[in-house]
PDB file of N, CA and C in Angstrom:
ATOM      1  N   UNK A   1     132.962 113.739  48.660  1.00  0.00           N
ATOM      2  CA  UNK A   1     132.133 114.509  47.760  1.00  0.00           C
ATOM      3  C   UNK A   1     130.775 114.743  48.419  1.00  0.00           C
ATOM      4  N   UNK A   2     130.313 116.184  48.574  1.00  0.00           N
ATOM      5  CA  UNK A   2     128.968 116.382  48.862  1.00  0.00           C
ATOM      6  C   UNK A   2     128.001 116.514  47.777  1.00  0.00           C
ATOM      7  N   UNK A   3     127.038 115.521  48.122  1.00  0.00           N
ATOM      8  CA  UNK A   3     125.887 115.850  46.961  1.00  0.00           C
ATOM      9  C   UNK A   3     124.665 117.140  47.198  1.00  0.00           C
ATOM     10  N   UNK A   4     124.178 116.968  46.750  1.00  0.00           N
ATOM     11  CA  UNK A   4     123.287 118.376  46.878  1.00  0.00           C
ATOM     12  C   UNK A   4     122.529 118.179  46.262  1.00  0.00           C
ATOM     13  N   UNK A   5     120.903 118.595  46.411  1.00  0.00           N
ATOM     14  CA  UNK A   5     119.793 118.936  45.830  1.00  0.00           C
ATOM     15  C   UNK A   5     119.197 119.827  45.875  1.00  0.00           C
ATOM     16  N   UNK A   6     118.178 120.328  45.485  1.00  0.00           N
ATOM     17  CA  UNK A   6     117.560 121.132  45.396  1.00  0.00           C
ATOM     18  C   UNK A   6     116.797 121.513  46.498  1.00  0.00           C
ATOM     19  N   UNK A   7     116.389 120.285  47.540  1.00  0.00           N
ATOM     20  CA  UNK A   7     115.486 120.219  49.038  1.00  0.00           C
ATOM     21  C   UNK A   7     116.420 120.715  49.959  1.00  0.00           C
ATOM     22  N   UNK A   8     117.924 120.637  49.721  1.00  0.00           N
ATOM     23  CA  UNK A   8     119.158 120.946  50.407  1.00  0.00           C
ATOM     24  C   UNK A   8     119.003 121.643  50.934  1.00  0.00           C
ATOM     25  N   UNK A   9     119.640 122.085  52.440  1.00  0.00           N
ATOM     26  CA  UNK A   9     118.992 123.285  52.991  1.00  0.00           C
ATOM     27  C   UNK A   9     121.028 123.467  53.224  1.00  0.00           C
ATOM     28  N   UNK A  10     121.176 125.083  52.741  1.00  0.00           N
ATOM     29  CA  UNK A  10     121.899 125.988  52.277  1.00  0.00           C
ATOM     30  C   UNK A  10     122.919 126.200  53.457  1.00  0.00           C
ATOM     31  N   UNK A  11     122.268 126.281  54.186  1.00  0.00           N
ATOM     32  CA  UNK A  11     123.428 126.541  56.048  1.00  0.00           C
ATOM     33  C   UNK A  11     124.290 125.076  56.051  1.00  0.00           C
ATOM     34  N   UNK A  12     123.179 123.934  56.271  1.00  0.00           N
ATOM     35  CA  UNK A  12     123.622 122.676  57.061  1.00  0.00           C
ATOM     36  C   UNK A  12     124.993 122.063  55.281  1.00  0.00           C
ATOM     37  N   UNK A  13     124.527 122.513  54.416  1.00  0.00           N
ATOM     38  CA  UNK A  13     125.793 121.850  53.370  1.00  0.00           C
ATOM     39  C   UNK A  13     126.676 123.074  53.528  1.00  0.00           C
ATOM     40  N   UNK A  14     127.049 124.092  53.946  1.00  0.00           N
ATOM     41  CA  UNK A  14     127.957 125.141  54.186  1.00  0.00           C
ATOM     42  C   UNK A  14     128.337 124.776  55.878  1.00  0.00           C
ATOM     43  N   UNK A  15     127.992 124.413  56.648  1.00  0.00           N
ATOM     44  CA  UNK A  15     128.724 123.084  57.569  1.00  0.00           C
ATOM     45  C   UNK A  15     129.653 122.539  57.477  1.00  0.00           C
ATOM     46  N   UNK A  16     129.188 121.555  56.477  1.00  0.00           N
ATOM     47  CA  UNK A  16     129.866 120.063  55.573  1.00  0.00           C
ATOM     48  C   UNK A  16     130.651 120.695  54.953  1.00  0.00           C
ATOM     49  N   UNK A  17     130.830 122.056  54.280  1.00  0.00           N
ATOM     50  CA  UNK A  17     131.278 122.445  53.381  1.00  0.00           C
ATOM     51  C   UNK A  17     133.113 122.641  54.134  1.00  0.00           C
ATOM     52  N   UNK A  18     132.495 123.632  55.272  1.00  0.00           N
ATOM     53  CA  UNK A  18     133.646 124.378  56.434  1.00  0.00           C
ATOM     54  C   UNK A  18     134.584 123.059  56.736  1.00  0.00           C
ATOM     55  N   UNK A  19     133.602 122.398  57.300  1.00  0.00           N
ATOM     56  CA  UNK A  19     134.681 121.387  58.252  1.00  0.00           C
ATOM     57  C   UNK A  19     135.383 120.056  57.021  1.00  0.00           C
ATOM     58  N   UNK A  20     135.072 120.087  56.082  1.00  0.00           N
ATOM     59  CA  UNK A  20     135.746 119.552  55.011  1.00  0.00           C
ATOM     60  C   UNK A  20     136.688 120.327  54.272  1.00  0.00           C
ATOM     61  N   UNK A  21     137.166 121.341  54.405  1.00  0.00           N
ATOM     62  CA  UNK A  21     138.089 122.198  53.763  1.00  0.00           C
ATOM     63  C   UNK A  21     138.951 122.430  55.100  1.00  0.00           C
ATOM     64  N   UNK A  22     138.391 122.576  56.227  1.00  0.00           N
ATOM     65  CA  UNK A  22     139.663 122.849  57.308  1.00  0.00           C
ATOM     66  C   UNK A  22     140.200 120.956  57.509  1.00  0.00           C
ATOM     67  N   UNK A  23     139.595 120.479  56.788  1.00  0.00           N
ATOM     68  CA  UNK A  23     140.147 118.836  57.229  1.00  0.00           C
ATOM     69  C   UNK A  23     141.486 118.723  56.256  1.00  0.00           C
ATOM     70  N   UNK A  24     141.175 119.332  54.991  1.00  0.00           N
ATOM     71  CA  UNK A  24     141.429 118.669  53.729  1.00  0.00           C
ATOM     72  C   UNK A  24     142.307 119.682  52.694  1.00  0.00           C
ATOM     73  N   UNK A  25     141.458 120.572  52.903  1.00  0.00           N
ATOM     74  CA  UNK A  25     142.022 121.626  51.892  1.00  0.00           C
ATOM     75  C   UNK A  25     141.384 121.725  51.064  1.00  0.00           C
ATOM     76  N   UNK A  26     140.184 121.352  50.194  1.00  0.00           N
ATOM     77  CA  UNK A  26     139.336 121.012  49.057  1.00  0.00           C
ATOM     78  C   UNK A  26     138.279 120.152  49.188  1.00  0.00           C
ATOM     79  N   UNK A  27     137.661 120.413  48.465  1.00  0.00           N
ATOM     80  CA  UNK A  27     136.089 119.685  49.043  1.00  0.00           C
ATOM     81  C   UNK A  27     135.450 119.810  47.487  1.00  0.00           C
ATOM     82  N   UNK A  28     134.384 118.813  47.044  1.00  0.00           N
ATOM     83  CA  UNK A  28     133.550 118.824  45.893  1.00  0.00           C
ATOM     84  C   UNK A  28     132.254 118.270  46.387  1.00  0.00           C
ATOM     85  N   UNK A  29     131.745 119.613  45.373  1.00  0.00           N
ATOM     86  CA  UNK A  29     130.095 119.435  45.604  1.00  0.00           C
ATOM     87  C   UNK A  29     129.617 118.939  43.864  1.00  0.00           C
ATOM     88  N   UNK A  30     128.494 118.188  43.973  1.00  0.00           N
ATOM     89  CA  UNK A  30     127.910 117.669  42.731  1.00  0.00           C
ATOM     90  C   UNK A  30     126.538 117.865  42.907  1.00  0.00           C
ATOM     91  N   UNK A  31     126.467 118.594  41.482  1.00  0.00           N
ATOM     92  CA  UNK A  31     124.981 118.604  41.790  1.00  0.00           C
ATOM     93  C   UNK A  31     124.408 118.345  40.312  1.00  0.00           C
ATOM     94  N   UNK A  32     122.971 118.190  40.327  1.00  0.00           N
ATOM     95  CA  UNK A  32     122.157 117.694  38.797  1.00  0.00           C
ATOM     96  C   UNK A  32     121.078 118.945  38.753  1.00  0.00           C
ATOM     97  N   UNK A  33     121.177 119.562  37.925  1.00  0.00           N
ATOM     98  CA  UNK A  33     119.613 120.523  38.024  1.00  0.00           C
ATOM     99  C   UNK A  33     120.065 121.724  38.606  1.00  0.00           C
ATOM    100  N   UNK A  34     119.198 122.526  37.759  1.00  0.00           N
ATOM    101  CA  UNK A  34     119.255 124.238  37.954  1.00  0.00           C
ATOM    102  C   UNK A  34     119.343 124.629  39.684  1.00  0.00           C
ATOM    103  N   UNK A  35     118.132 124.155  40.212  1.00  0.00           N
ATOM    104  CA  UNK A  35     117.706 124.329  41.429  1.00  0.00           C
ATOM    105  C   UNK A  35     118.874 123.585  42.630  1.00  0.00           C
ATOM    106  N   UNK A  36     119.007 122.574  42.403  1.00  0.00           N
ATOM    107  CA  UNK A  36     120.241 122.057  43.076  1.00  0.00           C
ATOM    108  C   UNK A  36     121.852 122.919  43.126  1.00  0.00           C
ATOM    109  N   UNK A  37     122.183 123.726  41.786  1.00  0.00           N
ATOM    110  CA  UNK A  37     123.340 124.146  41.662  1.00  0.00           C
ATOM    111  C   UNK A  37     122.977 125.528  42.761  1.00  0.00           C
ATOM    112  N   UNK A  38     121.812 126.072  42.822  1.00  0.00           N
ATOM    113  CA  UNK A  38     121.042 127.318  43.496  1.00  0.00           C
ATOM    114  C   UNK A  38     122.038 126.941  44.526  1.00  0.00           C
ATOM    115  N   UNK A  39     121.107 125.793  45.386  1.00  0.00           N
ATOM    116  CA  UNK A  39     121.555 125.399  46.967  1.00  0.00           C
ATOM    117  C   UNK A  39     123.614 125.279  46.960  1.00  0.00           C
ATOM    118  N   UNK A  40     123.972 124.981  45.814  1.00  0.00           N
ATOM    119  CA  UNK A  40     125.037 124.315  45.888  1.00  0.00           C
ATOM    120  C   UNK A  40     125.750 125.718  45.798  1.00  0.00           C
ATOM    121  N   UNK A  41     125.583 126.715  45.432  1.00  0.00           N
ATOM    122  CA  UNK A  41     126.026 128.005  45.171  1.00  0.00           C
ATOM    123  C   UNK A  41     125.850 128.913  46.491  1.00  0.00           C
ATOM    124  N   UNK A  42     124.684 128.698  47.177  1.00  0.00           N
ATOM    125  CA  UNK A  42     124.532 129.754  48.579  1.00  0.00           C
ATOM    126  C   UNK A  42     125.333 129.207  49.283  1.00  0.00           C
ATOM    127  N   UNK A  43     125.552 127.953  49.065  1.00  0.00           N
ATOM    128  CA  UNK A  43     126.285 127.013  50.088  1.00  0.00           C
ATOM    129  C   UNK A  43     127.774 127.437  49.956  1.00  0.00           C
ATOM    130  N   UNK A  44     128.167 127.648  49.222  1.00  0.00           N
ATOM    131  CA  UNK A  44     129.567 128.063  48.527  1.00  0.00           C
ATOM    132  C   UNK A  44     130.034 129.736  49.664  1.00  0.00           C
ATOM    133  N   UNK A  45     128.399 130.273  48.766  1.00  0.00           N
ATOM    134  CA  UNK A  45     129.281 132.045  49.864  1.00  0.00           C
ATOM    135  C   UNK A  45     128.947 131.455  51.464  1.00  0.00           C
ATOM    136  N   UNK A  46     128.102 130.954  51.816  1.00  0.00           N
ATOM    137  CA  UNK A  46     127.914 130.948  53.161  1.00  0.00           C
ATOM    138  C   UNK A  46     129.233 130.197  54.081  1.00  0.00           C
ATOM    139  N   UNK A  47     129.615 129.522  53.278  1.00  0.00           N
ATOM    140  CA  UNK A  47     130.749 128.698  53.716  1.00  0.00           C
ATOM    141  C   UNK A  47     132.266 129.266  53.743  1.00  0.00           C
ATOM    142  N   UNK A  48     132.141 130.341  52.882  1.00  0.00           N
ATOM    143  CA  UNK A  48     132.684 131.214  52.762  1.00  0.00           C
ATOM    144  C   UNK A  48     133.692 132.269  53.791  1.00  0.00           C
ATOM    145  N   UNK A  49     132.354 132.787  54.422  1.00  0.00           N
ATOM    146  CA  UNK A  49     132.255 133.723  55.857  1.00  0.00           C
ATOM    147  C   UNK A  49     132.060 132.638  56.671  1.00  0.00           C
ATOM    148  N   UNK A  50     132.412 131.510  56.929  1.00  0.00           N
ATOM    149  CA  UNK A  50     132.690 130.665  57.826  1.00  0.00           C
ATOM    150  C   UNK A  50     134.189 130.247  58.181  1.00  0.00           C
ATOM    151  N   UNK A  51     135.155 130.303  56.779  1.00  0.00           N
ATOM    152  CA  UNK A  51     136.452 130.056  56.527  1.00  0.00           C
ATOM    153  C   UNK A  51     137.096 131.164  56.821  1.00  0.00           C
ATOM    154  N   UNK A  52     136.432 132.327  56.118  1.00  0.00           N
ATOM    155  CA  UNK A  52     137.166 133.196  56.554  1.00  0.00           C
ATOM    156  C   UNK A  52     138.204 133.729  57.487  1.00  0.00           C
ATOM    157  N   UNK A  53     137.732 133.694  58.491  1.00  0.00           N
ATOM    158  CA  UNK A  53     138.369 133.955  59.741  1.00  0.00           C
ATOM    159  C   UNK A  53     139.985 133.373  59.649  1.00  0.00           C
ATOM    160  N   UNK A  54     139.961 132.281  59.319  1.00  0.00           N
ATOM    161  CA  UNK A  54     141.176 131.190  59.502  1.00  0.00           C
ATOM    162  C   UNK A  54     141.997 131.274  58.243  1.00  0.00           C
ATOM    163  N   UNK A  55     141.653 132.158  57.866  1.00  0.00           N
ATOM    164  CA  UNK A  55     142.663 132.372  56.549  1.00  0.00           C
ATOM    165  C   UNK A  55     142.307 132.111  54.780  1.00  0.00           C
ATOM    166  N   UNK A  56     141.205 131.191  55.263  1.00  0.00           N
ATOM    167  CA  UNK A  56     140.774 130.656  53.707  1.00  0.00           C
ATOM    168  C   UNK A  56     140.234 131.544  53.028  1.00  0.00           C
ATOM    169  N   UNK A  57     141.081 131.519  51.534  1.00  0.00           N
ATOM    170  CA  UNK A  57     139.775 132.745  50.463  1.00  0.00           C
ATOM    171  C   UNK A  57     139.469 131.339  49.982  1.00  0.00           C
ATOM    172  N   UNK A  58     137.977 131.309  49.432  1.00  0.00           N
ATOM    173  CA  UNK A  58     137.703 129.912  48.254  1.00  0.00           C
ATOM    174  C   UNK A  58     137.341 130.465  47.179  1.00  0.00           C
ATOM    175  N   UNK A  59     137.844 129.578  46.127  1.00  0.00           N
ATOM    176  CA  UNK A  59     137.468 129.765  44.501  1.00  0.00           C
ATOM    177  C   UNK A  59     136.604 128.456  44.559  1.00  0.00           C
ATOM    178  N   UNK A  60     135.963 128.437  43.474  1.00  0.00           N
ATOM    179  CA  UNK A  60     135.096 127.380  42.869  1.00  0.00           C
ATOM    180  C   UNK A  60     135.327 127.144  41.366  1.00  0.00           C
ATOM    181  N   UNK A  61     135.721 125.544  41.264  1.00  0.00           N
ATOM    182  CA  UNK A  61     136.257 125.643  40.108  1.00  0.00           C
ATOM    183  C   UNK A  61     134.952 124.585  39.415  1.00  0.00           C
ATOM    184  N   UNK A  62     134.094 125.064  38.204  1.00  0.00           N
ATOM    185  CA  UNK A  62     132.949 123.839  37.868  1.00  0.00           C
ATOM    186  C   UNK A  62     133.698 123.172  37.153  1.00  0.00           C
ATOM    187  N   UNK A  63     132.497 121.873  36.383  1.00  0.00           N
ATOM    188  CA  UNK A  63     133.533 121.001  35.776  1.00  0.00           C
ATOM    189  C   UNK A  63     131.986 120.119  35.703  1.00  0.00           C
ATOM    190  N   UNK A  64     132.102 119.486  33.981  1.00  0.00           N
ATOM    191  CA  UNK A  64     130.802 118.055  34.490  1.00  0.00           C
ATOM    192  C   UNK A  64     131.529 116.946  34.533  1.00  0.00           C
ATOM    193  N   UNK A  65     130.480 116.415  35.067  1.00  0.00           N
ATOM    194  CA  UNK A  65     130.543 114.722  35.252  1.00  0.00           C
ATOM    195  C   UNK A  65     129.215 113.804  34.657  1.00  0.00           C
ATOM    196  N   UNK A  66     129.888 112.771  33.949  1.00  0.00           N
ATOM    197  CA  UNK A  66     129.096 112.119  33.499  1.00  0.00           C
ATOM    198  C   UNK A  66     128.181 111.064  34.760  1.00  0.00           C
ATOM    199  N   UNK A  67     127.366 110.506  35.068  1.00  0.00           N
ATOM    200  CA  UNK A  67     126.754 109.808  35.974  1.00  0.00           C
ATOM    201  C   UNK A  67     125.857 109.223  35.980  1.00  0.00           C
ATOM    202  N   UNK A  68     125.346 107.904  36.588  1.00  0.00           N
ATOM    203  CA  UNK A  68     124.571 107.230  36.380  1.00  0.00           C
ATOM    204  C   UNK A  68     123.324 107.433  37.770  1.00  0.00           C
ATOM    205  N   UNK A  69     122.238 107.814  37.240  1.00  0.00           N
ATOM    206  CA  UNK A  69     121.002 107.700  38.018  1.00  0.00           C
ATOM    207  C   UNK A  69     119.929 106.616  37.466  1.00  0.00           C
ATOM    208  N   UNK A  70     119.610 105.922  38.314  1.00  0.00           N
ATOM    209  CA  UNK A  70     118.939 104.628  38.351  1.00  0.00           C
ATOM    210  C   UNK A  70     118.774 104.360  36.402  1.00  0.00           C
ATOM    211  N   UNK A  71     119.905 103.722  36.276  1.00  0.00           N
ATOM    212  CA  UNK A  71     120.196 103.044  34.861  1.00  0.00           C
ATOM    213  C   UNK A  71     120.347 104.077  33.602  1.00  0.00           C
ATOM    214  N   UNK A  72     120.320 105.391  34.041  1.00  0.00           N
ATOM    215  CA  UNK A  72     120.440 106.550  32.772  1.00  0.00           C
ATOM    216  C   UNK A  72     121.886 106.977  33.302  1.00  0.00           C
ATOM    217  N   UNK A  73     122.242 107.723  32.164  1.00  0.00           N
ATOM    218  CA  UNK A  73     123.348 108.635  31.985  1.00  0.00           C
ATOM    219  C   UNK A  73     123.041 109.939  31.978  1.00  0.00           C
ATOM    220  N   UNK A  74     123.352 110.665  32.794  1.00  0.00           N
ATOM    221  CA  UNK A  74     122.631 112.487  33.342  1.00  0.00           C
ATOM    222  C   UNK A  74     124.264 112.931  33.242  1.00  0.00           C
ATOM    223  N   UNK A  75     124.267 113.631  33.196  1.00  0.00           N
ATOM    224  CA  UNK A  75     125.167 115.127  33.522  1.00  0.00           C
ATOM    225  C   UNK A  75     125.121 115.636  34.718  1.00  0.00           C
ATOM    226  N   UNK A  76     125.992 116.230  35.215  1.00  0.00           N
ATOM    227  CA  UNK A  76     126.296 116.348  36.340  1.00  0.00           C
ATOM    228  C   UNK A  76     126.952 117.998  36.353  1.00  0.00           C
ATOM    229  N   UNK A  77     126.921 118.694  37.967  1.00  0.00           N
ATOM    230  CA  UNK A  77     128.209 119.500  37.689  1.00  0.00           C
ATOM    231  C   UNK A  77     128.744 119.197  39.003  1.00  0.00           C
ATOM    232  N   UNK A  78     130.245 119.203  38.849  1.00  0.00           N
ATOM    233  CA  UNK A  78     130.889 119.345  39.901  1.00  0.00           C
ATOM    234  C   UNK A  78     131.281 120.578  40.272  1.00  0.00           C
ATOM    235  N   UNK A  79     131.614 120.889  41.471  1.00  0.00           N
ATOM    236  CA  UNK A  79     132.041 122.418  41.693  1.00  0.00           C
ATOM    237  C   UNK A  79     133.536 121.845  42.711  1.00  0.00           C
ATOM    238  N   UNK A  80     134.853 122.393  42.058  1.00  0.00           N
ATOM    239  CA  UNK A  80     135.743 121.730  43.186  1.00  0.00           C
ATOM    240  C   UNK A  80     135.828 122.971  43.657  1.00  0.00           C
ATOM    241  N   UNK A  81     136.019 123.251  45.103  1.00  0.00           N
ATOM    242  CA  UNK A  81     136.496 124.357  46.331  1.00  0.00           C
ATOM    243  C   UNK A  81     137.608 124.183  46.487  1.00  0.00           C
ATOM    244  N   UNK A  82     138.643 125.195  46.431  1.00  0.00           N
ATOM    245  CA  UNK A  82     139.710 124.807  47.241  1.00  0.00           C
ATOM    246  C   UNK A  82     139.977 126.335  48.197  1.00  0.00           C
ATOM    247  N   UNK A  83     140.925 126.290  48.934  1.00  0.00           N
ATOM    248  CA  UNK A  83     141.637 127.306  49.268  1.00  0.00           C
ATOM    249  C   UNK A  83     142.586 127.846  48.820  1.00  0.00           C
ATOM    250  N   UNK A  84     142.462 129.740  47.876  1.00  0.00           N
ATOM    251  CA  UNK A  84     143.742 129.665  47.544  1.00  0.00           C
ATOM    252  C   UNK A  84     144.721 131.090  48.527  1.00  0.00           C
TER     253      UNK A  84
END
């Protein structure tokens, strides 16, 4: 699972993104906050036109998650990638 924030820089998690879907087939990103889902979303198309070539179309499927940050309960979103 890749986490993501908002400081995230958009290329280097569309990286992580590529070489975890040609490993795997599917990959999940989690993120907390408006600004984080931003990064977690450019990261998505950029990673995109990286797969491409090799055959992959990706969907993004969201989804929350409940989670614990230092002793609270936050919300979460997950985004699962796969190739279809």
């Amino acid at each position: 699972m890749l986490k993501v924030s908002s400081k995230s820089n958009p290329n280097s998690i569309a990286g992580a993104l590529a070489c975890v879907l040609r490993e795997s087939g599917s990959a999940e990103i989690q993120v907390v906050g408006a600004g984080a889902l931003n990064q977690a979303i450019k990261a998505v198309a950029i990673a995109r036109g990286y797969v491409a070539p090799g055959g992959y179309d990706l969907v993004c499927i969201p989804a929350f998650a409940d989670i614990m940050i230092n002793g609270e309960e936050r919300t979460a979103l997950r985004l699962i990638i796969q190739s279809r």
